[in-house]
Structure formats: C-alpha cells, structure tokens
PDB file of N, CA and C in Angstrom:
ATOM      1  N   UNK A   1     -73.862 -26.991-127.394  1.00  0.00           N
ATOM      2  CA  UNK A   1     -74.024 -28.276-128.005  1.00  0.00           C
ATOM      3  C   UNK A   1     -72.834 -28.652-128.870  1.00  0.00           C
ATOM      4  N   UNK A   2     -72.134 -27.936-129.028  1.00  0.00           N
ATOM      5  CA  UNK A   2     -70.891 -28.044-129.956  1.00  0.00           C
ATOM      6  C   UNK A   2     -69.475 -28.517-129.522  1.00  0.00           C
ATOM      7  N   UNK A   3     -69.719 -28.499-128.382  1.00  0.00           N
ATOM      8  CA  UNK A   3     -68.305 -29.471-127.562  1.00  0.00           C
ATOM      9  C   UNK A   3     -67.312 -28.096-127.435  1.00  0.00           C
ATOM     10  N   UNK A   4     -67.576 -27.124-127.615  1.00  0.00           N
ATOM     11  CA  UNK A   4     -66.632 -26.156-127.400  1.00  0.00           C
ATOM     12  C   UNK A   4     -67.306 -24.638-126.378  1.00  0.00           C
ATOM     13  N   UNK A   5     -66.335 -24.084-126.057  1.00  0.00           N
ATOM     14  CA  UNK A   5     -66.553 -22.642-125.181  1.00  0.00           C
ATOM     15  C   UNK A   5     -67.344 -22.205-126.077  1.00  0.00           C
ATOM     16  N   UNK A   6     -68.175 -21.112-125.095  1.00  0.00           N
ATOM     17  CA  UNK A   6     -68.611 -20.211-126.308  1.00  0.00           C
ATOM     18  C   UNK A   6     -67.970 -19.055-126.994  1.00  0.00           C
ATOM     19  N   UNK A   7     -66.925 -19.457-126.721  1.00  0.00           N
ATOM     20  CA  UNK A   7     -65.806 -17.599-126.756  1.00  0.00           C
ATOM     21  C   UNK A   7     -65.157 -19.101-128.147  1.00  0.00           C
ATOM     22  N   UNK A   8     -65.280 -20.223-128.510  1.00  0.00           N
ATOM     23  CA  UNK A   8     -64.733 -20.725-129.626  1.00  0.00           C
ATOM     24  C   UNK A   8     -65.834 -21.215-131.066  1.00  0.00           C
ATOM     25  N   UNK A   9     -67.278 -20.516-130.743  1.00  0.00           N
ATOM     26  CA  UNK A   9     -67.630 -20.523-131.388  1.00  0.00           C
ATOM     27  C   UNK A   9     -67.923 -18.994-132.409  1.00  0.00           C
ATOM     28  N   UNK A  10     -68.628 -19.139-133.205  1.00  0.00           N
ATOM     29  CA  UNK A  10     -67.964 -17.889-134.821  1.00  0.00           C
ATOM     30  C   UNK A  10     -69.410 -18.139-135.612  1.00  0.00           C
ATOM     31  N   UNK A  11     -69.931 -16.698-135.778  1.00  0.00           N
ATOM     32  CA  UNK A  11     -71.155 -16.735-136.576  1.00  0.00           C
ATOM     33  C   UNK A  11     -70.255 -15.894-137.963  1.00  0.00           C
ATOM     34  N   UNK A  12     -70.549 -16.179-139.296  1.00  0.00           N
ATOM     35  CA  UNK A  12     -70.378 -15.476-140.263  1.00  0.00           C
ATOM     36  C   UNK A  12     -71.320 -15.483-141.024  1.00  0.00           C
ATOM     37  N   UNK A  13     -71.404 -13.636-141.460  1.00  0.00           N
ATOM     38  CA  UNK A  13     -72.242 -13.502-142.639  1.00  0.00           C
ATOM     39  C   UNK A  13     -71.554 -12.924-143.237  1.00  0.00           C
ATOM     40  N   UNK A  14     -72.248 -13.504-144.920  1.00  0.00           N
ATOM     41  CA  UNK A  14     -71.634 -12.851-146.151  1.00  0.00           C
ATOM     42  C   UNK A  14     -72.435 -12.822-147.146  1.00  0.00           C
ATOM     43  N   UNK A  15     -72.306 -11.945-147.759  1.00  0.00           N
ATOM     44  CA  UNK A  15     -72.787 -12.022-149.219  1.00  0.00           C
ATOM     45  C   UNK A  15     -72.300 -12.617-150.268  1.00  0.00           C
ATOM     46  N   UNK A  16     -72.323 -13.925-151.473  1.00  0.00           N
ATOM     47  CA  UNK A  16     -71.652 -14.024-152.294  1.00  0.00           C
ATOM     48  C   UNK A  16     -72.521 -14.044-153.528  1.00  0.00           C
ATOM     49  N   UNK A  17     -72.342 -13.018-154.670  1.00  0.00           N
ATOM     50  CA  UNK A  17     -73.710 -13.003-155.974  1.00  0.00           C
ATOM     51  C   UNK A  17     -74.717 -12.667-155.411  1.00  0.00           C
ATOM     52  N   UNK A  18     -75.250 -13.176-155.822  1.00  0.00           N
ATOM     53  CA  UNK A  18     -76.935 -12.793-155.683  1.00  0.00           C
ATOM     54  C   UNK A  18     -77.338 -14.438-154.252  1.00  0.00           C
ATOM     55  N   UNK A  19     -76.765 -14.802-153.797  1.00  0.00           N
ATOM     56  CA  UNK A  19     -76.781 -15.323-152.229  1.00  0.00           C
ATOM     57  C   UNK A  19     -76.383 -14.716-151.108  1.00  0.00           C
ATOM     58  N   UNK A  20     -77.244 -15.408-150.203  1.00  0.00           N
ATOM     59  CA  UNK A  20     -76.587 -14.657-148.373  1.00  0.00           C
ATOM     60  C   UNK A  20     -75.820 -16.295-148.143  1.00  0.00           C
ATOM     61  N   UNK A  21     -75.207 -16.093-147.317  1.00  0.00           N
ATOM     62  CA  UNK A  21     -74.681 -16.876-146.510  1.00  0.00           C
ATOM     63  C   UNK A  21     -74.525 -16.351-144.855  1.00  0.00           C
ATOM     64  N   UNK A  22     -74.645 -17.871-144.105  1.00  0.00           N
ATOM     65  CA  UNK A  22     -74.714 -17.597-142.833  1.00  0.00           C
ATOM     66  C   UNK A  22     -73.848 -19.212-142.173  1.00  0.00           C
ATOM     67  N   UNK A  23     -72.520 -19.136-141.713  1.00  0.00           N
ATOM     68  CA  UNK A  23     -71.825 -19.787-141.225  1.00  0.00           C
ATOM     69  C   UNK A  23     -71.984 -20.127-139.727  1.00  0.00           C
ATOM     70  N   UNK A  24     -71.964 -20.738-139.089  1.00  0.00           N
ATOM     71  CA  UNK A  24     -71.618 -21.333-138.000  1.00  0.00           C
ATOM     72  C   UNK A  24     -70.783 -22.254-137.716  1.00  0.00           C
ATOM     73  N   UNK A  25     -69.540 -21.530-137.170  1.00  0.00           N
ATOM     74  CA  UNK A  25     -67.806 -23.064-137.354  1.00  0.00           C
ATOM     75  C   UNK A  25     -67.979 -22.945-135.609  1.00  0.00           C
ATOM     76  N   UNK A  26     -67.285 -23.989-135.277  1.00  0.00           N
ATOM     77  CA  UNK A  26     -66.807 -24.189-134.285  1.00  0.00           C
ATOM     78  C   UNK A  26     -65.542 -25.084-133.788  1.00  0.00           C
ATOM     79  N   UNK A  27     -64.951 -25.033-132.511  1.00  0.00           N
ATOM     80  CA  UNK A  27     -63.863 -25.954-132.531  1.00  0.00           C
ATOM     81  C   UNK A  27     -64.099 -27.397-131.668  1.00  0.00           C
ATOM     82  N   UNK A  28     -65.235 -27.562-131.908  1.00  0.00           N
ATOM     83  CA  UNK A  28     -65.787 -28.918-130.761  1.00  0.00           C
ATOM     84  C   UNK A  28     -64.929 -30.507-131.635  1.00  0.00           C
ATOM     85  N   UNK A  29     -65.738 -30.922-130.966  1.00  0.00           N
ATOM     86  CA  UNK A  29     -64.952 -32.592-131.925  1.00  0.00           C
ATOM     87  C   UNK A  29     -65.448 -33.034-133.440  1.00  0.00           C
ATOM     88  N   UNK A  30     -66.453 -31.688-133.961  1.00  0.00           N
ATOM     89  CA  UNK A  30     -66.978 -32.390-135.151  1.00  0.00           C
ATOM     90  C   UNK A  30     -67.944 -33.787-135.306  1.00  0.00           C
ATOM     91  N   UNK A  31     -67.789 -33.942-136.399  1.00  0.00           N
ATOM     92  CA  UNK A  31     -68.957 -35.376-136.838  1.00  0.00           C
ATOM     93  C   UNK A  31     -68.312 -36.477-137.577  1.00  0.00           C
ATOM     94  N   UNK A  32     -68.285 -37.693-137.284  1.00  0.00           N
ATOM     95  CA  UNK A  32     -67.608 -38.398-137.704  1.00  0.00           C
ATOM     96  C   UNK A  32     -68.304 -38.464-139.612  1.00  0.00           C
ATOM     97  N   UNK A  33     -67.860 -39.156-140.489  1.00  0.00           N
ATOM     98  CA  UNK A  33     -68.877 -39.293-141.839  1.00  0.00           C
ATOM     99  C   UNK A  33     -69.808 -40.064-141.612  1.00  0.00           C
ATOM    100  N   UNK A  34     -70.474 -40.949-140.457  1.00  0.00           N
ATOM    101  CA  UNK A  34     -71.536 -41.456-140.633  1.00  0.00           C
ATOM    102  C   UNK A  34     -72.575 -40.432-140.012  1.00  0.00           C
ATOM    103  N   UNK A  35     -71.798 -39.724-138.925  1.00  0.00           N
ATOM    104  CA  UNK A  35     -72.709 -38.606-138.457  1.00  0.00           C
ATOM    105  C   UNK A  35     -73.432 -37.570-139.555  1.00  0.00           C
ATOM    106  N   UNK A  36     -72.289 -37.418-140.100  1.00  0.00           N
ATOM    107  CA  UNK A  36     -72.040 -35.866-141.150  1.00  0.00           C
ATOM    108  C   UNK A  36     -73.372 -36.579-142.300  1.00  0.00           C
ATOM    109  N   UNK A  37     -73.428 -37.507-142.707  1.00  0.00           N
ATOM    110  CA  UNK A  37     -74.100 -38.379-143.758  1.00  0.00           C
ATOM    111  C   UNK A  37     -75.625 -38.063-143.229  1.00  0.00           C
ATOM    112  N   UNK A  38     -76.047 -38.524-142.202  1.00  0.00           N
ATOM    113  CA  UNK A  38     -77.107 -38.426-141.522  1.00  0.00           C
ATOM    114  C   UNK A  38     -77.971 -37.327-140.626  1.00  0.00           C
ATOM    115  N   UNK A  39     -77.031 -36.644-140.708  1.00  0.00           N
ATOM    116  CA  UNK A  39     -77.084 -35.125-139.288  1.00  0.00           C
ATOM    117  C   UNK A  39     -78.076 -34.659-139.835  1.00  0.00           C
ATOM    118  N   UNK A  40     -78.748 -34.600-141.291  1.00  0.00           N
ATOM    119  CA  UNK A  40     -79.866 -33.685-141.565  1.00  0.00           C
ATOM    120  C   UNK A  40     -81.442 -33.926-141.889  1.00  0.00           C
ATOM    121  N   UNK A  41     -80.588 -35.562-141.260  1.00  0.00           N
ATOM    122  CA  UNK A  41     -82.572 -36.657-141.188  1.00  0.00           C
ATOM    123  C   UNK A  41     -83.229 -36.266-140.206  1.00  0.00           C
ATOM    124  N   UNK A  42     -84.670 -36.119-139.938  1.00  0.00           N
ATOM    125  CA  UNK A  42     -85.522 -35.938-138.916  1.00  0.00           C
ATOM    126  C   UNK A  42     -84.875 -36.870-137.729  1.00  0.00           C
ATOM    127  N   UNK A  43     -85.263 -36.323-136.360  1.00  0.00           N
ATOM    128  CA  UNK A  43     -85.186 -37.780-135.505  1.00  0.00           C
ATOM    129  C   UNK A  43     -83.965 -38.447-135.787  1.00  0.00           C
ATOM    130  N   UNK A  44     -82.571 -38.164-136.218  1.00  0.00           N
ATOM    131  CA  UNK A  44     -81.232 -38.704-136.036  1.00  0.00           C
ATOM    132  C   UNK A  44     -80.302 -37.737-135.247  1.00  0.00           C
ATOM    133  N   UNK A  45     -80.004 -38.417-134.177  1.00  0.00           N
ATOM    134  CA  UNK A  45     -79.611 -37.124-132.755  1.00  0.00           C
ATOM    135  C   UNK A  45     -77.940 -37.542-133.492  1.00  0.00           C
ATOM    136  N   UNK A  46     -77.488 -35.946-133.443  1.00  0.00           N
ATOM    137  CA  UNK A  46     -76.157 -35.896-133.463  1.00  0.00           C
ATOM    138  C   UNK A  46     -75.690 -36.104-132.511  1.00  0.00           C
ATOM    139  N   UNK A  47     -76.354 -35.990-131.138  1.00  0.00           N
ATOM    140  CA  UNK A  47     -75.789 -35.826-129.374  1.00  0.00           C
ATOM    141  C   UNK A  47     -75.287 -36.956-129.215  1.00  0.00           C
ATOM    142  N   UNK A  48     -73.796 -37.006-128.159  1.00  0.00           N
ATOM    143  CA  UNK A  48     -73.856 -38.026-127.363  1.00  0.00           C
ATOM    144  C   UNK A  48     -74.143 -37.859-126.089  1.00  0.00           C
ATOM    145  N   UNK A  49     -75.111 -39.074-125.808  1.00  0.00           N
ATOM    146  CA  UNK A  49     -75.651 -38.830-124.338  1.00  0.00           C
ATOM    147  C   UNK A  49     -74.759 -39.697-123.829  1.00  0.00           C
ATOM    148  N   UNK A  50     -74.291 -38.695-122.560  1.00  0.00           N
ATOM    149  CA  UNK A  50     -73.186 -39.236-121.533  1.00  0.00           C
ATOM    150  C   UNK A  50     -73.571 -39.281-120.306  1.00  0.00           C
ATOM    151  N   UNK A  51     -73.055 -39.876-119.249  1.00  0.00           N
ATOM    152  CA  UNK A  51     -73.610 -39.247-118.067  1.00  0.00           C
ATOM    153  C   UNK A  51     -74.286 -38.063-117.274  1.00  0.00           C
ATOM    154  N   UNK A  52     -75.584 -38.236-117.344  1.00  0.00           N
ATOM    155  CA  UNK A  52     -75.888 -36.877-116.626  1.00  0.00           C
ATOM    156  C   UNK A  52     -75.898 -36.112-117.893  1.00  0.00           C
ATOM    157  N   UNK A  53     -76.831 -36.632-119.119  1.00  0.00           N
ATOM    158  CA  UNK A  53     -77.183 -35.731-120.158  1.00  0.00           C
ATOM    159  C   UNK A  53     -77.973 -36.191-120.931  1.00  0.00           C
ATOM    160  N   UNK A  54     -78.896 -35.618-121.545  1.00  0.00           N
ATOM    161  CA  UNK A  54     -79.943 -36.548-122.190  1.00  0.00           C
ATOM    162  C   UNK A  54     -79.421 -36.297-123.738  1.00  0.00           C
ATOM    163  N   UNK A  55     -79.572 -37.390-124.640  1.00  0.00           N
ATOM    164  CA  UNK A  55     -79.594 -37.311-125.820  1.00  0.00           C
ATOM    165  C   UNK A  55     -80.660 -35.975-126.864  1.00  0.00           C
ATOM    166  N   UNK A  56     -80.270 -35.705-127.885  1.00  0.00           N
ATOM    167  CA  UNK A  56     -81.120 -34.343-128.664  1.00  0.00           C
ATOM    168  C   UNK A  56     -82.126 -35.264-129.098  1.00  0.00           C
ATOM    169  N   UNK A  57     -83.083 -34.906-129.945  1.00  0.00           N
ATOM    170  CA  UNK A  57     -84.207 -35.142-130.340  1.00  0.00           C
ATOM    171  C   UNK A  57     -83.778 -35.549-131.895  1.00  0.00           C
ATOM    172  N   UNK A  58     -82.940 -34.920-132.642  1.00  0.00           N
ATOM    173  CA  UNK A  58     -82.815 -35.204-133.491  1.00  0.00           C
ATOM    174  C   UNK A  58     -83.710 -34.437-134.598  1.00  0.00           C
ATOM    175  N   UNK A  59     -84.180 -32.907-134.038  1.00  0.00           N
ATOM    176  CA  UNK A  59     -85.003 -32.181-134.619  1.00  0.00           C
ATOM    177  C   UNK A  59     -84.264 -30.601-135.528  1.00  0.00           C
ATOM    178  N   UNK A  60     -83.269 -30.545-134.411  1.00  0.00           N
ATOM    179  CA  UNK A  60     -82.685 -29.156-134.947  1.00  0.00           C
ATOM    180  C   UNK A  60     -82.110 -28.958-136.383  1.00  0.00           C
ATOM    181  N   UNK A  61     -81.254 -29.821-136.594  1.00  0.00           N
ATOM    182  CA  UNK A  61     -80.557 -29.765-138.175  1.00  0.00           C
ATOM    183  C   UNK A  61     -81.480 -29.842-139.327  1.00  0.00           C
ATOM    184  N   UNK A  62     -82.337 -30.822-138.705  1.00  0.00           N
ATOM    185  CA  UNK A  62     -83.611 -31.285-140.399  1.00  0.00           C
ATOM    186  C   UNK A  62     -84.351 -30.014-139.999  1.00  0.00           C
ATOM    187  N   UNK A  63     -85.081 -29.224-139.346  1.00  0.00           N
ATOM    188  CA  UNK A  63     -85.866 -28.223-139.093  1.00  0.00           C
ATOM    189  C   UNK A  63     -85.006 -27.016-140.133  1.00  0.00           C
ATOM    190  N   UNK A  64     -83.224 -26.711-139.948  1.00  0.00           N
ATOM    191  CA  UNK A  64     -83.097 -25.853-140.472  1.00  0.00           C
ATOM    192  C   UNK A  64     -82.945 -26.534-142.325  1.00  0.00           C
ATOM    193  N   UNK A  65     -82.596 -27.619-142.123  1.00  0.00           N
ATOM    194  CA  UNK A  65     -82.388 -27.936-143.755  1.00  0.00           C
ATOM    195  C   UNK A  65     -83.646 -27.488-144.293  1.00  0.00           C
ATOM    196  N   UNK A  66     -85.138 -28.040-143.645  1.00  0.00           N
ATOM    197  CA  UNK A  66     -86.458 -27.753-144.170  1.00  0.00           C
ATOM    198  C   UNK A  66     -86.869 -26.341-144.157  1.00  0.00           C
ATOM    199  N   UNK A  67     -86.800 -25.362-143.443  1.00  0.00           N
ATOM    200  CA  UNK A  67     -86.502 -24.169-143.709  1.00  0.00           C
ATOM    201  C   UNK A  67     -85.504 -23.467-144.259  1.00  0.00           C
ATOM    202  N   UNK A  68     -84.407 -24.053-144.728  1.00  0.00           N
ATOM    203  CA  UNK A  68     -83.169 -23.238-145.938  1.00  0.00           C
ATOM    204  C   UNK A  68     -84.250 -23.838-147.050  1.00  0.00           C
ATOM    205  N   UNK A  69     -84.823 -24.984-147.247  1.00  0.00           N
ATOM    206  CA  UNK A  69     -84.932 -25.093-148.576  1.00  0.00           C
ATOM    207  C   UNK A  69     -86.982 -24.903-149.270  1.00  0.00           C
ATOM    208  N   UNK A  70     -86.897 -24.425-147.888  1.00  0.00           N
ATOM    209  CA  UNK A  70     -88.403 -24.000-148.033  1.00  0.00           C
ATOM    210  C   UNK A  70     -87.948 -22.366-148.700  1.00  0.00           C
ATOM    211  N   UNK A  71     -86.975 -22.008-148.436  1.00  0.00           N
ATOM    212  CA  UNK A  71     -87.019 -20.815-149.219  1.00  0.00           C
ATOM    213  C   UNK A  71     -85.924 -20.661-150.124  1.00  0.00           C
ATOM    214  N   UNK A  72     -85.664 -21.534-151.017  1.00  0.00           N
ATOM    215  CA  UNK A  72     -85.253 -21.920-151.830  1.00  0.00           C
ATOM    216  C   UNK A  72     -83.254 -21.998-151.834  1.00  0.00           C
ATOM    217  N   UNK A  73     -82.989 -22.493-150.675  1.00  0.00           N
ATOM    218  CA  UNK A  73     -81.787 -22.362-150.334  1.00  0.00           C
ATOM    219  C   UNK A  73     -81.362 -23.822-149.531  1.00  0.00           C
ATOM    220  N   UNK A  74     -79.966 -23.846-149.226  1.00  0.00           N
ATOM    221  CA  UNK A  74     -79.387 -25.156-148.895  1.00  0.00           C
ATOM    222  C   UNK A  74     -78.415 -24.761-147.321  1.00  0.00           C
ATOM    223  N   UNK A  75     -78.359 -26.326-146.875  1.00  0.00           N
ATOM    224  CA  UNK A  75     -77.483 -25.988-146.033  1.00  0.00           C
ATOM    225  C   UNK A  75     -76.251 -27.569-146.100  1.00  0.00           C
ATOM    226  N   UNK A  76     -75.293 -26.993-145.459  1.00  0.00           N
ATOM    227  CA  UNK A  76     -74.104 -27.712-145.687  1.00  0.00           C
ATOM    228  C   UNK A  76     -73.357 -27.977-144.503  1.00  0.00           C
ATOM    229  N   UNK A  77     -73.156 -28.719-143.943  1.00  0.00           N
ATOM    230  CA  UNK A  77     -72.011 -29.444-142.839  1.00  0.00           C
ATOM    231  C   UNK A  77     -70.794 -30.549-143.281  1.00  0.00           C
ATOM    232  N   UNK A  78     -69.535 -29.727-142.391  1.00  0.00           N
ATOM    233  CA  UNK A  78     -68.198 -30.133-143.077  1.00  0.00           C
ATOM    234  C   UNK A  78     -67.669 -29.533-141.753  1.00  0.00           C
ATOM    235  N   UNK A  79     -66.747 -30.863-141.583  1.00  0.00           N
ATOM    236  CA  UNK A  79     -65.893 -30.839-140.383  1.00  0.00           C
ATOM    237  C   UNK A  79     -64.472 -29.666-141.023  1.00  0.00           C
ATOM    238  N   UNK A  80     -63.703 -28.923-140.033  1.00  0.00           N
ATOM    239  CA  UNK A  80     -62.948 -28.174-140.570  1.00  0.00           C
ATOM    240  C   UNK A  80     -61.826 -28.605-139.740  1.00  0.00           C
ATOM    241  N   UNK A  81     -60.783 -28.252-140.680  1.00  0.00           N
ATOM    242  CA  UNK A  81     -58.917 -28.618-140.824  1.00  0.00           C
ATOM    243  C   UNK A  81     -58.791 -28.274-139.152  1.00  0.00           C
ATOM    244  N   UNK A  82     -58.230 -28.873-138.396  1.00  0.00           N
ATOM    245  CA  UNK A  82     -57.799 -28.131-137.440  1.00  0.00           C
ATOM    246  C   UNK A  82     -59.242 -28.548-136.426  1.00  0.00           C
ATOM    247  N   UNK A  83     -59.611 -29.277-136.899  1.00  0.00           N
ATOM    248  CA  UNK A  83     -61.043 -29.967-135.360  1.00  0.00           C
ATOM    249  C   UNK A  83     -62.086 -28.634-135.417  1.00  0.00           C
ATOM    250  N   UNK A  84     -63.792 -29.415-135.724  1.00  0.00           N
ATOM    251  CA  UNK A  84     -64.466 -28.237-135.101  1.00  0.00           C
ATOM    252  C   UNK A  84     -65.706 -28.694-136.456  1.00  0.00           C
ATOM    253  N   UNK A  85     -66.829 -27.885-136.522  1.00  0.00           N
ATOM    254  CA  UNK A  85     -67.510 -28.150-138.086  1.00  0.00           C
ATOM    255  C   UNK A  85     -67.958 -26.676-138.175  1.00  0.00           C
ATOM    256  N   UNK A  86     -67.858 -26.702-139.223  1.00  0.00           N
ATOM    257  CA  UNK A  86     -69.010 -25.787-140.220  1.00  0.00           C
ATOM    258  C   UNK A  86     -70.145 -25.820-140.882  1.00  0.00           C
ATOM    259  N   UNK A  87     -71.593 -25.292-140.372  1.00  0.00           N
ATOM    260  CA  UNK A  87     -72.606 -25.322-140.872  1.00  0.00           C
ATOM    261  C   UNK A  87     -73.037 -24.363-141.854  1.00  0.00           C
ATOM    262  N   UNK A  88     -72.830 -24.167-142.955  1.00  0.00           N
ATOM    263  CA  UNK A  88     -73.014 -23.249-143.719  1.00  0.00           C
ATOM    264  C   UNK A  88     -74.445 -23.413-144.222  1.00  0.00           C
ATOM    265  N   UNK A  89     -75.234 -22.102-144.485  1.00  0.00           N
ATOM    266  CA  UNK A  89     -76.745 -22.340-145.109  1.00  0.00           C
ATOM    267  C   UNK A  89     -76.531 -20.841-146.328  1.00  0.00           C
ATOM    268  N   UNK A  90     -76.602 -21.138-147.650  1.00  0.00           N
ATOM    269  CA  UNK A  90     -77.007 -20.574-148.242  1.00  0.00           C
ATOM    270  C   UNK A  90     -78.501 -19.829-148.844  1.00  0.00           C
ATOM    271  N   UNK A  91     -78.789 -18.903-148.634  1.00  0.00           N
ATOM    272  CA  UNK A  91     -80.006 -18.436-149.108  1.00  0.00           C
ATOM    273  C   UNK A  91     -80.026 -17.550-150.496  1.00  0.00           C
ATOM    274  N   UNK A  92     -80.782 -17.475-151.466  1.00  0.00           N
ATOM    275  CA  UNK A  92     -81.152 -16.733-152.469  1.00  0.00           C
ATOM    276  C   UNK A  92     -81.075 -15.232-151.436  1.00  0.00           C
ATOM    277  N   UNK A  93     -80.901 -13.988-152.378  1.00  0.00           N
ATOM    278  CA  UNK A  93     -80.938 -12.729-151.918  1.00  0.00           C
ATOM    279  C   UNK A  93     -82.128 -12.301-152.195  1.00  0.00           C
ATOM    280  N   UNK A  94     -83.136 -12.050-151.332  1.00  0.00           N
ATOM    281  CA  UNK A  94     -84.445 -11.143-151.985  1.00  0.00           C
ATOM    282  C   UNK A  94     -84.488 -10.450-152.965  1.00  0.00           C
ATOM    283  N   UNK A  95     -85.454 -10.261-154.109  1.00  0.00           N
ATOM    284  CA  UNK A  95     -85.150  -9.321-155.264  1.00  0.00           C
ATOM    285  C   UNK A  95     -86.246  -8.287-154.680  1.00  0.00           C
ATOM    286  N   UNK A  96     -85.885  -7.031-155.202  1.00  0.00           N
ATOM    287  CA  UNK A  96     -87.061  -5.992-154.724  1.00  0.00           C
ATOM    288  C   UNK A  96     -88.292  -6.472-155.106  1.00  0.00           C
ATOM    289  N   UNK A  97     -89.250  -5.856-155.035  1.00  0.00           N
ATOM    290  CA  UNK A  97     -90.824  -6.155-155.476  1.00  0.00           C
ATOM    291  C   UNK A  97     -91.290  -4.785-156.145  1.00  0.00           C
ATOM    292  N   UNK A  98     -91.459  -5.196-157.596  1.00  0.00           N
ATOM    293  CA  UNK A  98     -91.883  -3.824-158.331  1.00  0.00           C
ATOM    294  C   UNK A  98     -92.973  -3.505-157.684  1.00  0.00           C
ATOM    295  N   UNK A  99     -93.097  -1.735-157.825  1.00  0.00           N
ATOM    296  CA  UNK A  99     -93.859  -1.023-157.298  1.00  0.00           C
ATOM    297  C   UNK A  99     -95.211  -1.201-158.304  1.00  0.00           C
ATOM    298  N   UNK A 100     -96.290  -0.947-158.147  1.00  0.00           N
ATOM    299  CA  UNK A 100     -97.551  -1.488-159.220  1.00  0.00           C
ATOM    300  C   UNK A 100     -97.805   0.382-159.026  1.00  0.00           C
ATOM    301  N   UNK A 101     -98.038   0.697-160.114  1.00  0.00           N
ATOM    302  CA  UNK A 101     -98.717   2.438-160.361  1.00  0.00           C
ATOM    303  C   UNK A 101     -99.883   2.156-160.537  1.00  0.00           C
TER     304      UNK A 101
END
C-alpha cells in the first residue's frame, strides 16, 4: 500500500525512557498535507484508486491511532527528506505488577 517494493520498506523498534516505539518509513510517494492532516479520521481513504484498483476504506490508520491511544500512547505521520513517510506510534513501557504476599 505504500507505493514502494517491499525490500524499500523498514520496520523499527526502539526504546526511548520509559516508551516503546515502533516505526514504519517507507520510500513510496508519501502524503501530500491535506492527506497527512486527515490520514487519521475514520472513513478518510489515503488510497488512490486508479485503474484496476479499488479505493481503502479509510479504516486502517484511525483503527491504529484508536488503539495507540487506547493504551495510552500516540501515533505520528511525517513524510521523510528524500520521498517516502514515517509512521511512528509511541507506547508507554509496561511497569511490572507488584507481587501481592
């Protein structure tokens, strides 16, 4: 869905503080700013439907925003230098769960 090979797309994880992070860049054509503005409303298809392709639903991006922030975390899209975007989702790091004696 990203306009690129799959040998040009890139999962990253990291830890930063007491957050996870989980990246997804790619080198497709990106989102223009009215896209990028909107990409994380229910029912607003990032797709372009072209010949011989059906448009998205407009479900995937708001599904993960509503699940990053159902567990108390965010997500972020930003086109990157050099053509392509980055979906970054930050999550809180689990804290242990005291043991009860």
């Amino acid at each position: 869905e990203s306009g690129s090979p799959g040998d040009a797309v890139e999962l990253r994880l990291s830890q930063q503080g007491a957050e996870l992070r989980i990246e997804v860049l790619d080198r497709g054509p990106g989102m223009s700013e009215a896209v990028l503005a909107q990409a994380l409303l229910p029912f607003y298809s990032t797709k372009r439907a072209g010949p011989g392709s059906q448009g998205g639903t407009g479900l995937g991006l708001a599904l993960v925003r509503e699940i990053a922030e159902a567990h108390d975390g965010r997500i972020a899209l930003n086109n990157r230098d050099g053509g392509g975007l980055r979906v970054a989702i930050t999550l809180p790091q689990p804290q242990p769960v005291a043991e009860v004696a």
